[in-house]
PDB file of N, CA and C in Angstrom:
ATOM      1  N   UNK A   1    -204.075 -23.618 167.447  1.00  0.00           N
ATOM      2  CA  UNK A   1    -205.193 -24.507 167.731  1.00  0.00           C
ATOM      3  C   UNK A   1    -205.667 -25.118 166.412  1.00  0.00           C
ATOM      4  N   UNK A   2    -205.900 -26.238 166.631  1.00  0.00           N
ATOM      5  CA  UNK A   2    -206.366 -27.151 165.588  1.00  0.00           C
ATOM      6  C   UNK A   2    -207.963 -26.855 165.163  1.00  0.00           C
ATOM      7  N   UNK A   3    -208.916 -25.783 165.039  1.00  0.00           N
ATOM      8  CA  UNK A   3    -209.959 -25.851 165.177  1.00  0.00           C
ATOM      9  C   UNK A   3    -210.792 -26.311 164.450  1.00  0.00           C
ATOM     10  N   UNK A   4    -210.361 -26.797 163.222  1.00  0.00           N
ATOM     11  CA  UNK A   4    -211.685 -28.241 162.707  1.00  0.00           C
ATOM     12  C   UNK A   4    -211.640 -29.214 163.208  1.00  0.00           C
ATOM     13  N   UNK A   5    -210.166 -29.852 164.196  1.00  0.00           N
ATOM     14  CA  UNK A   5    -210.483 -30.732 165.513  1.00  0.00           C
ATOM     15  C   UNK A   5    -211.318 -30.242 166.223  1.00  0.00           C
ATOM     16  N   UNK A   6    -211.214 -29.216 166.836  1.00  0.00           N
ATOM     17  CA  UNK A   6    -211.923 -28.908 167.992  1.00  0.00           C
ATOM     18  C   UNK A   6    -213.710 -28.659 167.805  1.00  0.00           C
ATOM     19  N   UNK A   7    -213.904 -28.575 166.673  1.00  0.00           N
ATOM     20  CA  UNK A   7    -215.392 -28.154 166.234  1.00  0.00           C
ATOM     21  C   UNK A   7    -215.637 -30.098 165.911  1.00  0.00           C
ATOM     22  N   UNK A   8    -214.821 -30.624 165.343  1.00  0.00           N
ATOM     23  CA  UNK A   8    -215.132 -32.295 165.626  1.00  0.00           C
ATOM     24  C   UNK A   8    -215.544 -33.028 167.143  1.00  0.00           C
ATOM     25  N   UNK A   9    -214.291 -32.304 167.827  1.00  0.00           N
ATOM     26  CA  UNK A   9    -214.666 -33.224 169.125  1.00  0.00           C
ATOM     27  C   UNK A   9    -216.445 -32.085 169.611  1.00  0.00           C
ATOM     28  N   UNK A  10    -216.389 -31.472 169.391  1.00  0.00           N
ATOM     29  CA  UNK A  10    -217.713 -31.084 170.181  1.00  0.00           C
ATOM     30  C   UNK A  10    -218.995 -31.041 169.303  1.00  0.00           C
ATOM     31  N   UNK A  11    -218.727 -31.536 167.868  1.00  0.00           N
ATOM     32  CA  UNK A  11    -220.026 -31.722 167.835  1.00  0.00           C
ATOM     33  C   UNK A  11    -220.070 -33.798 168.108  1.00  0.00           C
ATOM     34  N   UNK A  12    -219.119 -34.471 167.779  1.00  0.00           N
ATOM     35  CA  UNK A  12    -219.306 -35.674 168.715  1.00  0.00           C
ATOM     36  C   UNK A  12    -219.435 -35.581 169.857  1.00  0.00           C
ATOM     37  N   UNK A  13    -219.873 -34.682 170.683  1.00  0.00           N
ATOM     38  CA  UNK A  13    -219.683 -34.583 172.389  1.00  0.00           C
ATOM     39  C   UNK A  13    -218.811 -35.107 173.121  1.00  0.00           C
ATOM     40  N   UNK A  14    -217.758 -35.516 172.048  1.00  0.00           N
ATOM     41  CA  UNK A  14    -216.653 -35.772 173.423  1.00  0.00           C
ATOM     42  C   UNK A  14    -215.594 -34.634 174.372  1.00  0.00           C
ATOM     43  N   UNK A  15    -216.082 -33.533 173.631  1.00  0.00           N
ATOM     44  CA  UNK A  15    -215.959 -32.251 174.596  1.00  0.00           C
ATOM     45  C   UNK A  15    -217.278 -31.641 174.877  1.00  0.00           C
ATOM     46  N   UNK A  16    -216.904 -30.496 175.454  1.00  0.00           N
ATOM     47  CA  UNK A  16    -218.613 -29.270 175.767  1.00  0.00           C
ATOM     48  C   UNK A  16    -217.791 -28.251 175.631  1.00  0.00           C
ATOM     49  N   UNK A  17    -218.837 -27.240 175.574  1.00  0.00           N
ATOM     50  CA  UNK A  17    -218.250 -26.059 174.921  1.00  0.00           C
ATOM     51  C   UNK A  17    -218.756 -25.562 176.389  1.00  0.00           C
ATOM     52  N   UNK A  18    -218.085 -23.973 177.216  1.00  0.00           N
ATOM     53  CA  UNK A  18    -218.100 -23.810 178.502  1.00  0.00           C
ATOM     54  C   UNK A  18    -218.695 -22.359 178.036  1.00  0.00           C
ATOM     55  N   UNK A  19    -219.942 -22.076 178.343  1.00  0.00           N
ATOM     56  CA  UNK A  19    -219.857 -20.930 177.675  1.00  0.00           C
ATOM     57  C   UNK A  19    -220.215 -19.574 179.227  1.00  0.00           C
ATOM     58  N   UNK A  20    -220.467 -20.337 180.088  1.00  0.00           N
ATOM     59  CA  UNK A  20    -220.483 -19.622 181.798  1.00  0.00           C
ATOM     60  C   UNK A  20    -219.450 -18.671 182.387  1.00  0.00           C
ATOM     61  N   UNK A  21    -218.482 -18.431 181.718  1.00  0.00           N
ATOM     62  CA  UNK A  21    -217.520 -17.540 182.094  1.00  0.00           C
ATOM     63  C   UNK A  21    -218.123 -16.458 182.323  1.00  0.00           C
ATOM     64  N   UNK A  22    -217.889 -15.630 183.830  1.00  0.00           N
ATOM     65  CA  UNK A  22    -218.834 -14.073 183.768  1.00  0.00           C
ATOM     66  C   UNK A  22    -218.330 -13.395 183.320  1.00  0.00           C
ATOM     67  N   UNK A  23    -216.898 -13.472 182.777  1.00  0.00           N
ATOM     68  CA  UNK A  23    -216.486 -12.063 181.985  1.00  0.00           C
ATOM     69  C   UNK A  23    -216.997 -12.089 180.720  1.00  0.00           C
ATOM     70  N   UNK A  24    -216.801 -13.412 180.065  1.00  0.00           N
ATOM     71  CA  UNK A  24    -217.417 -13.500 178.575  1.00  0.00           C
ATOM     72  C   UNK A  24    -219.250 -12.932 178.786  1.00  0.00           C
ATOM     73  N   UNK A  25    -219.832 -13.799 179.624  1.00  0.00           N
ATOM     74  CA  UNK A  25    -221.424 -13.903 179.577  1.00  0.00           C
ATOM     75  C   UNK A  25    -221.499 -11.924 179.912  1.00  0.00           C
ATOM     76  N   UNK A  26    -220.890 -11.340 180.810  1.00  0.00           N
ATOM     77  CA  UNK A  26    -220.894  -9.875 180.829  1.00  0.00           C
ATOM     78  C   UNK A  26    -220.961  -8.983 179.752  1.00  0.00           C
ATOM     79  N   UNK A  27    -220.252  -9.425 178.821  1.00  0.00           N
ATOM     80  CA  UNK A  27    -219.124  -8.822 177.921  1.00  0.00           C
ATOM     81  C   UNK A  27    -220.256  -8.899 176.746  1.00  0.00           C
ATOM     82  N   UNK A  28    -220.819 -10.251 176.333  1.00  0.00           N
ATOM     83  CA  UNK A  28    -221.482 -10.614 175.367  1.00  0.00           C
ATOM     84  C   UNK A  28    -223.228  -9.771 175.573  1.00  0.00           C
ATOM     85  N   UNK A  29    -223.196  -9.934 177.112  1.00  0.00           N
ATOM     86  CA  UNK A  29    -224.697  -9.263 177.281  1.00  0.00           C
ATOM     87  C   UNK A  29    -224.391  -7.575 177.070  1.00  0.00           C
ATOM     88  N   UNK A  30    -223.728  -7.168 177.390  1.00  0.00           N
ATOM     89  CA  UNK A  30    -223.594  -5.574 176.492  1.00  0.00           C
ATOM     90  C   UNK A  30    -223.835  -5.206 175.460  1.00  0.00           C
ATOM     91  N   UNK A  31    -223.609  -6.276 174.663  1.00  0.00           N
ATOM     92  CA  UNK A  31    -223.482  -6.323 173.151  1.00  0.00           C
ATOM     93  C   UNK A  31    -224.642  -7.064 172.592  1.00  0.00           C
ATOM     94  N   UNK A  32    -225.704  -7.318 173.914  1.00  0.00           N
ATOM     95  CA  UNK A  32    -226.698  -7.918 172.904  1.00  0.00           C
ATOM     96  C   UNK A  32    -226.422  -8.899 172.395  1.00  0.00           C
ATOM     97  N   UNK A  33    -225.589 -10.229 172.945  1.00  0.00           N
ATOM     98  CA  UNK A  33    -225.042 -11.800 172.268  1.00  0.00           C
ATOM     99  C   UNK A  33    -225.969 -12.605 173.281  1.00  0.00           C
ATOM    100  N   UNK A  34    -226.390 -13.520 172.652  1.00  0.00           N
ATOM    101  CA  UNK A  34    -227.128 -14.547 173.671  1.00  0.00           C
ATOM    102  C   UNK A  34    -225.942 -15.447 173.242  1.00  0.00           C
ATOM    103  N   UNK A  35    -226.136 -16.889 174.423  1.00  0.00           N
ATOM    104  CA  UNK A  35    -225.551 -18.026 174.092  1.00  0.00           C
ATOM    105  C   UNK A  35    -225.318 -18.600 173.426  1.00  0.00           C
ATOM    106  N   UNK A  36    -226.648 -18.501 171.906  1.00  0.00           N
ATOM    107  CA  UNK A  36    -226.999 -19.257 171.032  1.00  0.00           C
ATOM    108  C   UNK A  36    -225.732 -18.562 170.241  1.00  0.00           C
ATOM    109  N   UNK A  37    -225.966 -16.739 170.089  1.00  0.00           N
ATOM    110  CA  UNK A  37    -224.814 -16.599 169.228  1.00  0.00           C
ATOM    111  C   UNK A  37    -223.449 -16.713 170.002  1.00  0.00           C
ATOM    112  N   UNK A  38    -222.993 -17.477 170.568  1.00  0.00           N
ATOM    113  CA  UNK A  38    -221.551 -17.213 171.162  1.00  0.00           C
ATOM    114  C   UNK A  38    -221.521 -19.560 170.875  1.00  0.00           C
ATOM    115  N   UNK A  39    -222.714 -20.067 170.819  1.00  0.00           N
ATOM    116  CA  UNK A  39    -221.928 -21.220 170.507  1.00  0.00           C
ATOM    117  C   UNK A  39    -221.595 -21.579 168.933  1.00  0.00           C
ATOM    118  N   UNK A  40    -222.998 -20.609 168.301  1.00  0.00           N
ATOM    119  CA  UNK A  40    -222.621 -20.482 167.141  1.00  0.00           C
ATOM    120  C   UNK A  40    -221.603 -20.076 166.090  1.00  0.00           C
ATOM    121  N   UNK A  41    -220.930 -19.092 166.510  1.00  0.00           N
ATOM    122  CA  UNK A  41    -219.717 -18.901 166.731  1.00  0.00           C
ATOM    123  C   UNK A  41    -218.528 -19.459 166.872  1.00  0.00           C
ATOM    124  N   UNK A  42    -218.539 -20.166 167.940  1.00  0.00           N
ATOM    125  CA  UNK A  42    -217.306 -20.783 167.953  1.00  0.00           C
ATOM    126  C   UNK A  42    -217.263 -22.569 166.985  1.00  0.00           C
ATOM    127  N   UNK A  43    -218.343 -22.622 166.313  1.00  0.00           N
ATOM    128  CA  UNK A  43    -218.859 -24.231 165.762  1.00  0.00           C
ATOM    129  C   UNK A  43    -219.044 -23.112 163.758  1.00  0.00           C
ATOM    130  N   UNK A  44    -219.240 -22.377 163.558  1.00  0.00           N
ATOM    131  CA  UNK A  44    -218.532 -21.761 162.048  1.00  0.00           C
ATOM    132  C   UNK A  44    -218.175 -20.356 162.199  1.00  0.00           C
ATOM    133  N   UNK A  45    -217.728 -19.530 163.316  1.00  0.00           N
ATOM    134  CA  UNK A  45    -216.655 -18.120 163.041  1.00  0.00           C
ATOM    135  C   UNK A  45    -215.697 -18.161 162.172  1.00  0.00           C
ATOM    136  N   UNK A  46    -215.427 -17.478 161.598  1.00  0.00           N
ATOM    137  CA  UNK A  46    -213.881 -17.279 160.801  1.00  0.00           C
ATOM    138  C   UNK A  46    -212.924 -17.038 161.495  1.00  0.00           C
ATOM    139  N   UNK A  47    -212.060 -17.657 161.354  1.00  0.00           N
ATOM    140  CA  UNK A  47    -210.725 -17.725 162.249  1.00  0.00           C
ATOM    141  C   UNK A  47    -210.337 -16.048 161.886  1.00  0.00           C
ATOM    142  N   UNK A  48    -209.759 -14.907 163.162  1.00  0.00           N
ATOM    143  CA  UNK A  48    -209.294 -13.749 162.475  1.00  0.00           C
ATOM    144  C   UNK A  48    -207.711 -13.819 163.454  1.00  0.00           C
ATOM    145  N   UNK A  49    -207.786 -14.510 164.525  1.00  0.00           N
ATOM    146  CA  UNK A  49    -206.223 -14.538 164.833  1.00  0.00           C
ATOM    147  C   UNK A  49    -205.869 -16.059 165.778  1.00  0.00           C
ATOM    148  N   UNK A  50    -204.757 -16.496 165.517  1.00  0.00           N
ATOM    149  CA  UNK A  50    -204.330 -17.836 165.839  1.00  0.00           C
ATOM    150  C   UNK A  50    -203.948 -17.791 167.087  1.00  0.00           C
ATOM    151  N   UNK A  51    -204.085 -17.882 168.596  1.00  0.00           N
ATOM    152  CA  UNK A  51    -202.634 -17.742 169.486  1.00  0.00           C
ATOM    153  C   UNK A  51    -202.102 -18.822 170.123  1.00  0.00           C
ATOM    154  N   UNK A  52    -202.312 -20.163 169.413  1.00  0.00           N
ATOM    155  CA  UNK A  52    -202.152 -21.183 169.707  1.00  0.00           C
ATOM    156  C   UNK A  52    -203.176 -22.009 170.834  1.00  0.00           C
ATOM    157  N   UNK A  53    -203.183 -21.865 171.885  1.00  0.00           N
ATOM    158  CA  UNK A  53    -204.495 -22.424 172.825  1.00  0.00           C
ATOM    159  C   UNK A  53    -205.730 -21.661 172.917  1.00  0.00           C
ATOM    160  N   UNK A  54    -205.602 -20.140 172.195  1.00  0.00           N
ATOM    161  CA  UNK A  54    -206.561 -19.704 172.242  1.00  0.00           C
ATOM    162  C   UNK A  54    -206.766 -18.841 170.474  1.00  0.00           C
ATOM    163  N   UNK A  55    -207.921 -18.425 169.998  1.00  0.00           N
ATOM    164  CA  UNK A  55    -208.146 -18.251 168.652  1.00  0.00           C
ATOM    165  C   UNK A  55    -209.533 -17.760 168.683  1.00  0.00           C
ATOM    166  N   UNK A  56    -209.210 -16.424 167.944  1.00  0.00           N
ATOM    167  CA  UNK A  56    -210.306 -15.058 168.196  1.00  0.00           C
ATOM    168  C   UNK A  56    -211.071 -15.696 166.767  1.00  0.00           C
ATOM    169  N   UNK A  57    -212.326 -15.354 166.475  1.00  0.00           N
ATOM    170  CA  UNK A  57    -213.659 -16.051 165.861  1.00  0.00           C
ATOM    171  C   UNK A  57    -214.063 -14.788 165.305  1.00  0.00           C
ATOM    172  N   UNK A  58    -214.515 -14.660 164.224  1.00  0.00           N
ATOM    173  CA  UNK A  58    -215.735 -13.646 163.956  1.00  0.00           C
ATOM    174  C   UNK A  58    -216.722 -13.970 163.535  1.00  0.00           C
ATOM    175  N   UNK A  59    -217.881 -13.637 163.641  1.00  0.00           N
ATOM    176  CA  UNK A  59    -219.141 -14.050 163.718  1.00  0.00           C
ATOM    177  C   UNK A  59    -220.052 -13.248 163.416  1.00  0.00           C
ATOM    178  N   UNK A  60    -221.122 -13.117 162.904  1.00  0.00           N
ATOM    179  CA  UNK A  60    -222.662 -12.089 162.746  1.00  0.00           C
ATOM    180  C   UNK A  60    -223.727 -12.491 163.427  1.00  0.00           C
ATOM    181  N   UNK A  61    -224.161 -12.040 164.258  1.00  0.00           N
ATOM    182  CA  UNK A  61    -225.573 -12.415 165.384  1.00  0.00           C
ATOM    183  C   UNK A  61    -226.563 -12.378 164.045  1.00  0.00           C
ATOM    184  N   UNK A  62    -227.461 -13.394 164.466  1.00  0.00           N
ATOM    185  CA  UNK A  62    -228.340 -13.563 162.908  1.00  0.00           C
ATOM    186  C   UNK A  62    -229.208 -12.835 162.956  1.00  0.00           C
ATOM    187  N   UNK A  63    -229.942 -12.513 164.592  1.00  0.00           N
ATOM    188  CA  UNK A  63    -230.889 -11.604 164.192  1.00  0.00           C
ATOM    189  C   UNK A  63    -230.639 -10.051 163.826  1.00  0.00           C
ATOM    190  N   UNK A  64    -229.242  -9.414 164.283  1.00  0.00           N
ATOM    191  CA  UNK A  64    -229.183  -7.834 163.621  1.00  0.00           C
ATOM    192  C   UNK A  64    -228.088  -7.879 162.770  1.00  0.00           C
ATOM    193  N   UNK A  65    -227.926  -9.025 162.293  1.00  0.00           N
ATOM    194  CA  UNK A  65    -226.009  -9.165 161.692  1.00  0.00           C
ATOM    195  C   UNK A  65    -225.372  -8.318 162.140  1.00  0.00           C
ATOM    196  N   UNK A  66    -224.937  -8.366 163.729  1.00  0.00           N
ATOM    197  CA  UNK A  66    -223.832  -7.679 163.888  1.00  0.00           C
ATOM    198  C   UNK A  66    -222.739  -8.144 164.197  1.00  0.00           C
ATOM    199  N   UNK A  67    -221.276  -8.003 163.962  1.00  0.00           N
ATOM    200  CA  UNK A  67    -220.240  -8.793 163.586  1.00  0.00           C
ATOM    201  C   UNK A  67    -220.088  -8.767 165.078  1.00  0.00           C
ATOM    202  N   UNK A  68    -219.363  -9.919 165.261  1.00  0.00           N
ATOM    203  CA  UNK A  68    -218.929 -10.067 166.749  1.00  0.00           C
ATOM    204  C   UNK A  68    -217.462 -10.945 166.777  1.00  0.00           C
ATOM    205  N   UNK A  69    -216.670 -10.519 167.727  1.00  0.00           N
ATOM    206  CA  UNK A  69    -215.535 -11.704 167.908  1.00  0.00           C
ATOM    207  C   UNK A  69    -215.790 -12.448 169.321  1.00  0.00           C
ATOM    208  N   UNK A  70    -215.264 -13.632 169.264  1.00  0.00           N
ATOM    209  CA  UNK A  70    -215.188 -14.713 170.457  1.00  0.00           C
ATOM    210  C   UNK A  70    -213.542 -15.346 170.603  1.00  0.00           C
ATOM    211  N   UNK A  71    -213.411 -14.939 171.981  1.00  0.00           N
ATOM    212  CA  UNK A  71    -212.021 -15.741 172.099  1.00  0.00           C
ATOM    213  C   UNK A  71    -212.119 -17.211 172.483  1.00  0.00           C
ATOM    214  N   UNK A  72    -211.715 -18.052 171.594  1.00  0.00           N
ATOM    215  CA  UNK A  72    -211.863 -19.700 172.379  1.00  0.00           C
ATOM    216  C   UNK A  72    -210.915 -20.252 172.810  1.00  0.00           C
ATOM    217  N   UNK A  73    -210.956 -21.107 173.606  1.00  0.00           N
ATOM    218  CA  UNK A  73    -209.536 -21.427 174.381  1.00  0.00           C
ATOM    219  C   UNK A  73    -209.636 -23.019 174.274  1.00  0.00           C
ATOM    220  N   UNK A  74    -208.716 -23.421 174.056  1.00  0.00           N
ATOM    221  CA  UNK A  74    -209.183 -25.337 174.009  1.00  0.00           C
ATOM    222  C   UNK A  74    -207.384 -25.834 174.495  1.00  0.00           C
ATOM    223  N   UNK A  75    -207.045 -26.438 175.150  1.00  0.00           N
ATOM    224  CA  UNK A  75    -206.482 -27.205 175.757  1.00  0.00           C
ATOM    225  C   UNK A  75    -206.381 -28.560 175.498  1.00  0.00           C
ATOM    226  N   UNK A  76    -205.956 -29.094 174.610  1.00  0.00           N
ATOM    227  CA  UNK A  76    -205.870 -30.540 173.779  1.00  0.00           C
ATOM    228  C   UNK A  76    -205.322 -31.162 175.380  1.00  0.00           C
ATOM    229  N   UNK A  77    -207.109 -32.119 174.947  1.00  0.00           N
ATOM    230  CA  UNK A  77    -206.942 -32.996 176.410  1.00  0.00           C
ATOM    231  C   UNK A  77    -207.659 -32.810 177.611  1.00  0.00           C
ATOM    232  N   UNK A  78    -208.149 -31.388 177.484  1.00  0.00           N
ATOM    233  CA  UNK A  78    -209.198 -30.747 178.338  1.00  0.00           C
ATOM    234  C   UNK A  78    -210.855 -31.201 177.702  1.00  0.00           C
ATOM    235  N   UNK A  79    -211.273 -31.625 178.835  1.00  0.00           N
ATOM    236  CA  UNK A  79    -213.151 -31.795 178.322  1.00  0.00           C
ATOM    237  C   UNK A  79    -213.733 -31.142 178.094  1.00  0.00           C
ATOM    238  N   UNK A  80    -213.333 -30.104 178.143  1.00  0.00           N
ATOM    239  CA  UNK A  80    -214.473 -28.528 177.461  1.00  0.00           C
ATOM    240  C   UNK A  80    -213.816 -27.259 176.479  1.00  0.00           C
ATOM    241  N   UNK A  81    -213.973 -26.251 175.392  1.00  0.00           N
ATOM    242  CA  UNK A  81    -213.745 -25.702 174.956  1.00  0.00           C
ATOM    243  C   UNK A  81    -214.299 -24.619 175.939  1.00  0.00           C
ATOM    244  N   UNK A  82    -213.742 -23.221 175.523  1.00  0.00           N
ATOM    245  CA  UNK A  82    -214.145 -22.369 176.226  1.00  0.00           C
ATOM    246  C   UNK A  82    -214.435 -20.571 175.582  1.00  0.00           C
ATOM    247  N   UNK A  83    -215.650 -20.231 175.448  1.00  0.00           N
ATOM    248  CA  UNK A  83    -215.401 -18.790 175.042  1.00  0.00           C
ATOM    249  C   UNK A  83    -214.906 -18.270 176.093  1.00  0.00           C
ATOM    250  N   UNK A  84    -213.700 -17.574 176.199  1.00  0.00           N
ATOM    251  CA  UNK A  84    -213.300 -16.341 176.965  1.00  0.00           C
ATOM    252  C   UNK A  84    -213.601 -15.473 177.184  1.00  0.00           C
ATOM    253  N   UNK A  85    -213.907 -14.446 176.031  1.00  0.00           N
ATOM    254  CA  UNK A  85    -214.820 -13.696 175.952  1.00  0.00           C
ATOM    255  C   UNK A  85    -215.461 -13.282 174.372  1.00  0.00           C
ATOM    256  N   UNK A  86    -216.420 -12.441 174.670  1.00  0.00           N
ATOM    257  CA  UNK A  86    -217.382 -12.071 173.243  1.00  0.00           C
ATOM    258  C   UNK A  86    -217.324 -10.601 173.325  1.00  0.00           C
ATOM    259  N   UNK A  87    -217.678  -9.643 172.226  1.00  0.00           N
ATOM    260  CA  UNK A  87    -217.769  -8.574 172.006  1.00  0.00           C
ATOM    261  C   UNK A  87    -217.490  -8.257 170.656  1.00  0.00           C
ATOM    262  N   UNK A  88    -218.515  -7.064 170.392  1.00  0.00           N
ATOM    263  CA  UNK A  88    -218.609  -6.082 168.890  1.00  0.00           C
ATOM    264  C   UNK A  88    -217.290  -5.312 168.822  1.00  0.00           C
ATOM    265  N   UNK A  89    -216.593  -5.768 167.906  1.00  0.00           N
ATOM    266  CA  UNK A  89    -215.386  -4.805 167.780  1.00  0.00           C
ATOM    267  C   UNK A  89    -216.119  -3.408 167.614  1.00  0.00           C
ATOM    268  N   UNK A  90    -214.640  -2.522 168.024  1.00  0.00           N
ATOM    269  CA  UNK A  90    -214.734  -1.188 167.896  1.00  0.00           C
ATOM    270  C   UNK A  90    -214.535  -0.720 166.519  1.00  0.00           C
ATOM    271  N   UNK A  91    -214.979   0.058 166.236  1.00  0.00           N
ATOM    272  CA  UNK A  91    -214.714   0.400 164.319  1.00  0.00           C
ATOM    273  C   UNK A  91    -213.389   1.341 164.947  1.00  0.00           C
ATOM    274  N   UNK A  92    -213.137   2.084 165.617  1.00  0.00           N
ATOM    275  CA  UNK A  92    -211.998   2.894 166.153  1.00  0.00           C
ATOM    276  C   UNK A  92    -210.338   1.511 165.922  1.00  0.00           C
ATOM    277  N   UNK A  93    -210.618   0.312 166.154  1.00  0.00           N
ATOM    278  CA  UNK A  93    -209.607  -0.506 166.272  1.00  0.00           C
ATOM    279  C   UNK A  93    -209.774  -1.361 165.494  1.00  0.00           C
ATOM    280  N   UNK A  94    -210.717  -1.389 164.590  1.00  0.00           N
ATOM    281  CA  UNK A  94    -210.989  -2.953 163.484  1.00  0.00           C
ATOM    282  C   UNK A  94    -210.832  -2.211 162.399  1.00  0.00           C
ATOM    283  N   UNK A  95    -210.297  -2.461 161.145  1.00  0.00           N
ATOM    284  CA  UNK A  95    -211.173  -2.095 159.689  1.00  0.00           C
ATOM    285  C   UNK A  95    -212.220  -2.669 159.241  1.00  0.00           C
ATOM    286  N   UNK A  96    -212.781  -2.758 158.331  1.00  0.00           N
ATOM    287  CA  UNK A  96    -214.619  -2.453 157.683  1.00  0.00           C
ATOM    288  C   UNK A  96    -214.582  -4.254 158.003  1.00  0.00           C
ATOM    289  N   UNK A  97    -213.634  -4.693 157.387  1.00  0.00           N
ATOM    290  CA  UNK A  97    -213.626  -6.283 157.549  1.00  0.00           C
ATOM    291  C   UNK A  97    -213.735  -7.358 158.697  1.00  0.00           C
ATOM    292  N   UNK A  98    -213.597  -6.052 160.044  1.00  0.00           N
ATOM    293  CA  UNK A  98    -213.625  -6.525 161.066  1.00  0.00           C
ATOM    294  C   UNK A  98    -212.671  -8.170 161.610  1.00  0.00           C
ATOM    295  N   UNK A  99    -211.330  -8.133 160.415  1.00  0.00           N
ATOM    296  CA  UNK A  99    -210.381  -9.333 160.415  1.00  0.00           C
ATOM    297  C   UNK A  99    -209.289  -8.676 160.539  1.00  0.00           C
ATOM    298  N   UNK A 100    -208.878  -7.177 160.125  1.00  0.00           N
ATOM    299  CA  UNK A 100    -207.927  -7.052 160.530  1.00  0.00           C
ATOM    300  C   UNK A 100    -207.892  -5.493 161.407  1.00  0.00           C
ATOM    301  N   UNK A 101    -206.268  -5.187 162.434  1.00  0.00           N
ATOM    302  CA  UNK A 101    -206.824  -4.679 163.200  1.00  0.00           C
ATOM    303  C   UNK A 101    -206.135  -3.336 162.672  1.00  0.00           C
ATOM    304  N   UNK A 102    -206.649  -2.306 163.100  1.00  0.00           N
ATOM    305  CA  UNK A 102    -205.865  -0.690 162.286  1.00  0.00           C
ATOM    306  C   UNK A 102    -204.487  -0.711 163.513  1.00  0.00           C
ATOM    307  N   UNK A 103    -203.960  -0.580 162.307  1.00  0.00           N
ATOM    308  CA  UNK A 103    -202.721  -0.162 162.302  1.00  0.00           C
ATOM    309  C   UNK A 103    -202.717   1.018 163.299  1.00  0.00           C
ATOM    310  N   UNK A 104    -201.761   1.278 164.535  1.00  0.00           N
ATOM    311  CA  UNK A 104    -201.770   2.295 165.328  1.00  0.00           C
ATOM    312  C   UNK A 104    -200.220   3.301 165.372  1.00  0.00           C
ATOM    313  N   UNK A 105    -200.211   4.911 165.117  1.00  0.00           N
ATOM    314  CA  UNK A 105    -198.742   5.325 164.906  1.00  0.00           C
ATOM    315  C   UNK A 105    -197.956   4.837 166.460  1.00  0.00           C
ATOM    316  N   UNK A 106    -196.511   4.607 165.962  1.00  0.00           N
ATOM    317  CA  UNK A 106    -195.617   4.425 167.073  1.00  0.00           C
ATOM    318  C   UNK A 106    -195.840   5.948 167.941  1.00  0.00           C
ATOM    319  N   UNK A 107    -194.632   5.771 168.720  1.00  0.00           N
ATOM    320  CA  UNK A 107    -194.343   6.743 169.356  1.00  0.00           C
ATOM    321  C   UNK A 107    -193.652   7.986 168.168  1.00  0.00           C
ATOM    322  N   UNK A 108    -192.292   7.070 167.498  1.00  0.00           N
ATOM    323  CA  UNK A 108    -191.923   7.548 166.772  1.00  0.00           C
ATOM    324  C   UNK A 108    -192.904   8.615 165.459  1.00  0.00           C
ATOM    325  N   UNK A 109    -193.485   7.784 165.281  1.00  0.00           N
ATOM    326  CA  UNK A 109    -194.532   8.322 163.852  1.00  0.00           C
ATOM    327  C   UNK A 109    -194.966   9.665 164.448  1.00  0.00           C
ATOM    328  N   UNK A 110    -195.322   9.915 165.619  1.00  0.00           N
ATOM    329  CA  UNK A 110    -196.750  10.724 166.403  1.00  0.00           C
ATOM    330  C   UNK A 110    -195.691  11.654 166.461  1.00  0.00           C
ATOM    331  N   UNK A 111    -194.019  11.626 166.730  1.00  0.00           N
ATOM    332  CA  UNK A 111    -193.304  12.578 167.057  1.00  0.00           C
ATOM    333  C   UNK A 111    -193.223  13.649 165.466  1.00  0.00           C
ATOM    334  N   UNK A 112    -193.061  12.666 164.768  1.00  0.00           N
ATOM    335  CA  UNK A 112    -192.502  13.168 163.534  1.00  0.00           C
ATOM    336  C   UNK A 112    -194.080  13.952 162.661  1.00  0.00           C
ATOM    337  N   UNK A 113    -194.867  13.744 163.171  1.00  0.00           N
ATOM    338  CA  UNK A 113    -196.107  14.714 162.625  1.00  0.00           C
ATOM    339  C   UNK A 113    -196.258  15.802 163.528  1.00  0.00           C
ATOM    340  N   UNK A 114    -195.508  15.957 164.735  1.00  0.00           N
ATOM    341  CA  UNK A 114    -195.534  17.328 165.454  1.00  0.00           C
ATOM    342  C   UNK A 114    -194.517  17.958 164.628  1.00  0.00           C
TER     343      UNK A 114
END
C-alpha cells in the first residue's frame, strides 16, 4: 500500500476513512480506543508491517500513551479506507518496540530443549 497516497486522498476527501466495522469498533473499545484514536492513527501511525492492501499502524492513544496497532485496508479505487481492526499488542507477542514481533520456537527448537 501506498500510504502517503492514501493519507493524501483522505485528507483531500476524496476518500473517507470507514471506521464502523464491529469487529474493529469491539476490539478498540476493550482497549479503551475511541474513534478519534483509531483515525488518528491511521492519518500518522508508523508503518510496522506492509501486506500490500492492507498495513498494520502503530500508534499511542494521547490520553494514556498506550501503544496501539490498526489494520488499514485501502483498495486503490475504492472510496473509503478502512480500519479492520485496533488493539494493544500483547507484550507476550510484541517486543518493548511494539514494531517487531517475538520470535516464537519451531516445533523443532521445543523438541531439542526436551
Amino acid at each position: 500500500m501506498n500510504l502517503w497516497q492514501v493519507r493524501q486522498l483522505l485528507k483531500s476527501g476524496k476518500i473517507s476513512l470507514e471506521l464502523s466495522l464491529p469487529h474493529a469498533l469491539v476490539e478498540a473499545k476493550k482497549d479503551g480506543l475511541t474513534t478519534d484514536d483509531l483515525a488518528k492513527a491511521a492519518m500518522v501511525g508508523e508503518v510496522v508491517e506492509d501486506y500490500g492492501e492492507r498495513i498494520l499502524l502503530l500508534h499511542s492513544a494521547t490520553d494514556y500513551q498506550t501503544p496501539f496497532h490498526i489494520v488499514l485496508e485501502y483498495v486503490p479505487g475504492d472510496p473509503v479506507a478502512t480500519v479492520v481492526t485496533a488493539y494493544v499488542p500483547d507484550r507476550g507477542r510484541w517486543e518493548a518496540d511494539w514494531k517487531t514481533r517475538k520470535r516464537t520456537p519451531t516445533k523443532k527448537q521445543k523438541k531439542k530443549k526436551l
